[in-house]
Protein backbone atom coordinates (compact mmCIF):
# COMPACT_ATOMS: atom_id res chain seq x y z
CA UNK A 1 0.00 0.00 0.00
CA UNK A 2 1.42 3.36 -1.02
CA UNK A 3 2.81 5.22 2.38
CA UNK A 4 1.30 7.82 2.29
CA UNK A 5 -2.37 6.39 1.71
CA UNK A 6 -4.26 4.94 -0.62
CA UNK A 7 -3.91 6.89 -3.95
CA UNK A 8 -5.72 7.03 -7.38
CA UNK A 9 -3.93 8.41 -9.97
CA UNK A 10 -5.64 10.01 -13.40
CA UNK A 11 -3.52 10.74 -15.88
CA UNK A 12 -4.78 11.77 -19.57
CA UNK A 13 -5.30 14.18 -22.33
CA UNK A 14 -7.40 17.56 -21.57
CA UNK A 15 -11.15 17.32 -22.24
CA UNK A 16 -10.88 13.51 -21.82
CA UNK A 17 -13.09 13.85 -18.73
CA UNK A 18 -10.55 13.27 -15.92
CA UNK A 19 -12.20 15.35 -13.77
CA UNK A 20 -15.72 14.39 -13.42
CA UNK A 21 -14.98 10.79 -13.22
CA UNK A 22 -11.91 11.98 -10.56
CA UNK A 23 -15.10 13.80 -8.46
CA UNK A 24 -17.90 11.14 -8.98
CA UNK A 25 -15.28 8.30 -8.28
CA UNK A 26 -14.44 10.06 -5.33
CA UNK A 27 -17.74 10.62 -3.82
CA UNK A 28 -18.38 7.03 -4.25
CA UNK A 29 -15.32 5.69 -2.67
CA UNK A 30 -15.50 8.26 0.17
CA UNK A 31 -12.15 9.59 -0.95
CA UNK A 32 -10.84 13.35 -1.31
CA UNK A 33 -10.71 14.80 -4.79
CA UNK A 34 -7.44 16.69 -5.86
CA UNK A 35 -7.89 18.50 -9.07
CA UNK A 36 -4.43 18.76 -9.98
CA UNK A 37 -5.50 20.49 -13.65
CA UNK A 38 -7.28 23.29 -11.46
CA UNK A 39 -4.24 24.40 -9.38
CA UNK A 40 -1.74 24.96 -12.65
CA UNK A 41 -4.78 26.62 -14.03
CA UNK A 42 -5.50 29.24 -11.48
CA UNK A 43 -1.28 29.97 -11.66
CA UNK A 44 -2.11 30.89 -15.23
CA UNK A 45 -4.66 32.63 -14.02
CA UNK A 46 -2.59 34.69 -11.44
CA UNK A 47 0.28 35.01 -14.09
CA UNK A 48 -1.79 36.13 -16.62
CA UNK A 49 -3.26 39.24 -14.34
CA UNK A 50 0.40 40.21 -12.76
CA UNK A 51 1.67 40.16 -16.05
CA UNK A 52 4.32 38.12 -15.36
CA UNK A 53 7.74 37.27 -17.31
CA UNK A 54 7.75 33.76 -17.47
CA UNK A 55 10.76 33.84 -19.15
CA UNK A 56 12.13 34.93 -15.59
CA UNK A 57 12.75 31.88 -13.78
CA UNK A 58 13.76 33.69 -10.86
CA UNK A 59 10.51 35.17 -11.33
CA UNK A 60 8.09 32.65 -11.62
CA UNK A 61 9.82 30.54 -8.85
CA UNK A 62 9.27 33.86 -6.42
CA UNK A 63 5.71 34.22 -7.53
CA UNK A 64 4.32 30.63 -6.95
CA UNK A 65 5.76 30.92 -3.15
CA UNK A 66 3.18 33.14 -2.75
CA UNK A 67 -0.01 31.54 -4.31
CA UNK A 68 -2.14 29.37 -1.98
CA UNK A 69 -4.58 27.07 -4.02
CA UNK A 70 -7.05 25.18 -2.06
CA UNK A 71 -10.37 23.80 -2.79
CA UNK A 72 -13.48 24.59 -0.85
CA UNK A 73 -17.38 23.52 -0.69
CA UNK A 74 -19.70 26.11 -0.84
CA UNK A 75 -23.27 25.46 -0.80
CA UNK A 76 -22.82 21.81 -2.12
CA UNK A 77 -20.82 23.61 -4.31
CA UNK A 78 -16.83 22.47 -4.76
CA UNK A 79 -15.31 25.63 -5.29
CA UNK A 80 -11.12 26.51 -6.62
CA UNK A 81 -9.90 29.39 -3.74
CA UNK A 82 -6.36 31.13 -5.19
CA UNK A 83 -5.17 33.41 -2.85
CA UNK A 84 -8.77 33.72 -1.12
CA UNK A 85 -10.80 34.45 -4.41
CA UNK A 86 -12.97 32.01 -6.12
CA UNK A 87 -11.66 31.81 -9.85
CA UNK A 88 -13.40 28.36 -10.10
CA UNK A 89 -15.05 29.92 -13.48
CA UNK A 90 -12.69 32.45 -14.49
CA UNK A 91 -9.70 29.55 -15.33
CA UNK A 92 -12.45 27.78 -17.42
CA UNK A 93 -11.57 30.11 -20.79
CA UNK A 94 -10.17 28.97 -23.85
CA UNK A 95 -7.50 31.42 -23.32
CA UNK A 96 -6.39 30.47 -20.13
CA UNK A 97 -6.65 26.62 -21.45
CA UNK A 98 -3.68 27.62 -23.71
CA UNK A 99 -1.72 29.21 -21.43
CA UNK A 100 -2.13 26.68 -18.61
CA UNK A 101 -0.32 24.50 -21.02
CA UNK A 102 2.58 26.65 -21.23
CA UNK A 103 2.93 27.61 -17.67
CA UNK A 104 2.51 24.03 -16.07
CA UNK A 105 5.78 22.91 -18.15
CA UNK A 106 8.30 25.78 -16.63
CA UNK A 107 10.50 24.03 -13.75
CA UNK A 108 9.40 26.33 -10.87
CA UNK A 109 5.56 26.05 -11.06
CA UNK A 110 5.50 22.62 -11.67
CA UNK A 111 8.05 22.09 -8.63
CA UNK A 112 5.57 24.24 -6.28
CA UNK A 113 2.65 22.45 -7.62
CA UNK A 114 4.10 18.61 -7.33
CA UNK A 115 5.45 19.51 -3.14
CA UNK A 116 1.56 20.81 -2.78
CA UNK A 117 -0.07 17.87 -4.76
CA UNK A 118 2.08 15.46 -2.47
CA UNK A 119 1.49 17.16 0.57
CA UNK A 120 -2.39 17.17 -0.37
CA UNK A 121 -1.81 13.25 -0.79
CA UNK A 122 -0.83 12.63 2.55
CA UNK A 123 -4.63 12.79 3.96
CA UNK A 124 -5.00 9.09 3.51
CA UNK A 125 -7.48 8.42 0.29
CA UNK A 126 -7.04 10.75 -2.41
CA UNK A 127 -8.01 10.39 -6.21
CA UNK A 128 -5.83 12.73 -8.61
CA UNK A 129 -5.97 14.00 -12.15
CA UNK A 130 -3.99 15.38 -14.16
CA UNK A 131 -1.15 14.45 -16.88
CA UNK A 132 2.17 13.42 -14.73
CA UNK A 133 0.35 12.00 -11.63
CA UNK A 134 1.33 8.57 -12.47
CA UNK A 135 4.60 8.68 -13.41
CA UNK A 136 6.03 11.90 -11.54
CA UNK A 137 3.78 13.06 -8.42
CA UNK A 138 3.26 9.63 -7.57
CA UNK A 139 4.73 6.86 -9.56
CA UNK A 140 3.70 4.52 -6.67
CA UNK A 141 0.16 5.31 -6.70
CA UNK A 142 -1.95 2.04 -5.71
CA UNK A 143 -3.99 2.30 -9.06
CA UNK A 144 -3.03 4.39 -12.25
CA UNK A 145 -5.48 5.11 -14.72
CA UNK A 146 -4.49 6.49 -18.35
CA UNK A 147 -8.26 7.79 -19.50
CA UNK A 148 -8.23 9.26 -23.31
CA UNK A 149 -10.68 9.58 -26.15
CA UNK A 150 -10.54 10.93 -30.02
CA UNK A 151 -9.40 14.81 -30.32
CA UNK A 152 -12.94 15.20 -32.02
CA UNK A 153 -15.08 13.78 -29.23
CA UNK A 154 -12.86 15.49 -26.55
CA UNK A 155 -13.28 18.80 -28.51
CA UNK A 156 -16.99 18.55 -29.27
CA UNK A 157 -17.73 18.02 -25.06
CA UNK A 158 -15.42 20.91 -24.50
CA UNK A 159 -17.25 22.82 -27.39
CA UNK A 160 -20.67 22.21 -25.99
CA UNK A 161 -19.03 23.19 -22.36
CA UNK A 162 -18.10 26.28 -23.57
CA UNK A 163 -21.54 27.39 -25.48
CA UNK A 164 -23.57 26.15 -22.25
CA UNK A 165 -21.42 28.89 -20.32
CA UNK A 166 -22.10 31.84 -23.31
CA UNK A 167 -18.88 31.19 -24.58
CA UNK A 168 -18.64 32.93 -28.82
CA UNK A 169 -16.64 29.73 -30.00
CA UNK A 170 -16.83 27.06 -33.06
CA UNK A 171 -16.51 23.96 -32.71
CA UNK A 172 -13.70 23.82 -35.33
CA UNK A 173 -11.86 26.21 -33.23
CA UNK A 174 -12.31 24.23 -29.81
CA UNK A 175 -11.35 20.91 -31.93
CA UNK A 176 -7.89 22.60 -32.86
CA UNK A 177 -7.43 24.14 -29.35
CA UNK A 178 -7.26 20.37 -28.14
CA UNK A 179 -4.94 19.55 -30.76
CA UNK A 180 -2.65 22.24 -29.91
CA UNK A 181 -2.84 21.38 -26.41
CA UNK A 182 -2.01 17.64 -27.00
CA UNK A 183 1.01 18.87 -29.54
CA UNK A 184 2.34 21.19 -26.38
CA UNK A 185 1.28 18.71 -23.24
CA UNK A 186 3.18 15.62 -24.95
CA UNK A 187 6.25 17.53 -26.55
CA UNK A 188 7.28 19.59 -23.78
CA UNK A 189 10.72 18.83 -21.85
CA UNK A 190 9.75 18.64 -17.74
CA UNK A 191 6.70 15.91 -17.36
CA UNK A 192 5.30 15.20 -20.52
CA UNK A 193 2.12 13.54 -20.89
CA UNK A 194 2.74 10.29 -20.82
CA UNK A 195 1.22 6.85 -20.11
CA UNK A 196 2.59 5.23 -17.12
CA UNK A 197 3.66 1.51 -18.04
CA UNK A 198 1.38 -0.16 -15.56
CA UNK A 199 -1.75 2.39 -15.84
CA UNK A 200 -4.77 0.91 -17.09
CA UNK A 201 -5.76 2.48 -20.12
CA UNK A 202 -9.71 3.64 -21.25
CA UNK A 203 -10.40 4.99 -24.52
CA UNK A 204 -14.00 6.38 -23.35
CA UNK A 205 -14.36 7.85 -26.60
CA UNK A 206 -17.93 6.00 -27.06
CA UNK A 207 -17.68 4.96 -23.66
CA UNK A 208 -21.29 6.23 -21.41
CA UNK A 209 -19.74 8.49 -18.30
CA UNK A 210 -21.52 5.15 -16.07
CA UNK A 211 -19.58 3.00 -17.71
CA UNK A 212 -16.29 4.58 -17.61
CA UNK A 213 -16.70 5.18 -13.39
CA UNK A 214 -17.71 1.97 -12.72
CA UNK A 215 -14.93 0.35 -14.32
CA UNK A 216 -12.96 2.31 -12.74
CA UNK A 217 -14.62 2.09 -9.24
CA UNK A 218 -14.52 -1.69 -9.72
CA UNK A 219 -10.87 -1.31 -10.39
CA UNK A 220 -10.47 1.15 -7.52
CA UNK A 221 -12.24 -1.77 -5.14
CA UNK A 222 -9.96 -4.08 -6.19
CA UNK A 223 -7.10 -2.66 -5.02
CA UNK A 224 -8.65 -1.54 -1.89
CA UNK A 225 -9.49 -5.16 -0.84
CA UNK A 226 -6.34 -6.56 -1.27
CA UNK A 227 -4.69 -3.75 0.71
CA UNK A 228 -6.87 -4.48 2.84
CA UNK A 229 -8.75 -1.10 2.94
CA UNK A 230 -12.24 -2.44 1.68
């Protein structure tokens, strides 16, 4: 059993639906939800609006010492707090999408972010998402899950996202957004995306949401029993 708990790890492609399935699969297994994806968004958030250099390394590695990124429930609600204001909406944009990729592959955020992830980890049952959570926050997670789907199906739920929140995009547009965003998560030098060798991989690109959790869950329960935790 991993040391520090009993961890899920999520890795996989944006708009492949890591985080619902992270949330729903944690309600069910009474663990706690870490939405890795939300914390290096709300940096590029915070970046964005100081107007930051992040060309400066000394720079970025001063800044992210002071950003505090916690998550919250507010009327039911599971809200992102950075530096005490909700931005749980605000690092939703296309724009911020793109940037996110950018910032969350320079050495200093992603060294702030990985110390917080781990230290988030050490509450006992935690389920994480993101792209490196497998193979670099925590390469001995107890079950590693590699969830992807077809740049067209990822891009039309991210589309439809998008419109539902009054969003002026095209669906052609969000489709090459997620290509771009694959090109930059997968090429960059510090944590590429990656599939771990002994994740379990989903291609839930036809896949119902029910079907994709409770494989999951059932994979999740698995584990759990022979550690012993079930």
């Amino acid at each position: 059993m991993n040391p520090k708990g009993f961890v899920i790890a999520i890795d996989g492609p944006s708009g492949a639906g890591k985080s619902t399935i992270a949330r729903l699969l944690a309600e069910r297994l009474g663990c706690v939800q870490i939405d890795t994806g939300a914390m290096y968004r709300s940096v590029a958030l915070l970046m964005r609006r100081a107007g930051l250099d992040i060309a400066n390394s000394e720079a970025v590695a001063s800044f992210c010492k002071q950003i505090d990124v916690r998550f919250d429930m507010v009327a039911g609600s599971r809200r992102v707090i950075a530096n005490g204001e909700d931005v749980t909406d605000l690092i939703r944009t296309p724009e911020i999408s793109l940037l996110t990729s950018t910032v969350s592959a320079l050495k200093p955020v992603r060294q702030a972010m990985v110390a917080a992830q781990r230290e988030m980890g050490r509450v006992g049952r935690v389920v994480l998402e993101g792209r490196d959570i497998g193979t670099v926050v925590f390469p001995d997670a107890d079950l590693k899950v590699f969830l992807s789907a077809s740049a067209e199906e990822r891009g039309r739920r991210r589309f439809e996202e998008l419109v539902a929140r009054g969003e002026h995009v095209t669906l052609e547009e969000t489709v090459q957004d997620v290509i771009r965003r694959d090109r930059q998560d997968s090429m960059r030098d510090l944590s590429p995306l990656r599939q771990a060798d002994d994740a379990v991989a989903i291609d839930c690109t036809s896949m119902p949401i029910d079907d994709v959790l409770n494989l999951i869950e059932a994979l999740a329960r698995e584990k759990l029993a022979q550690a012993g935790g079930y």
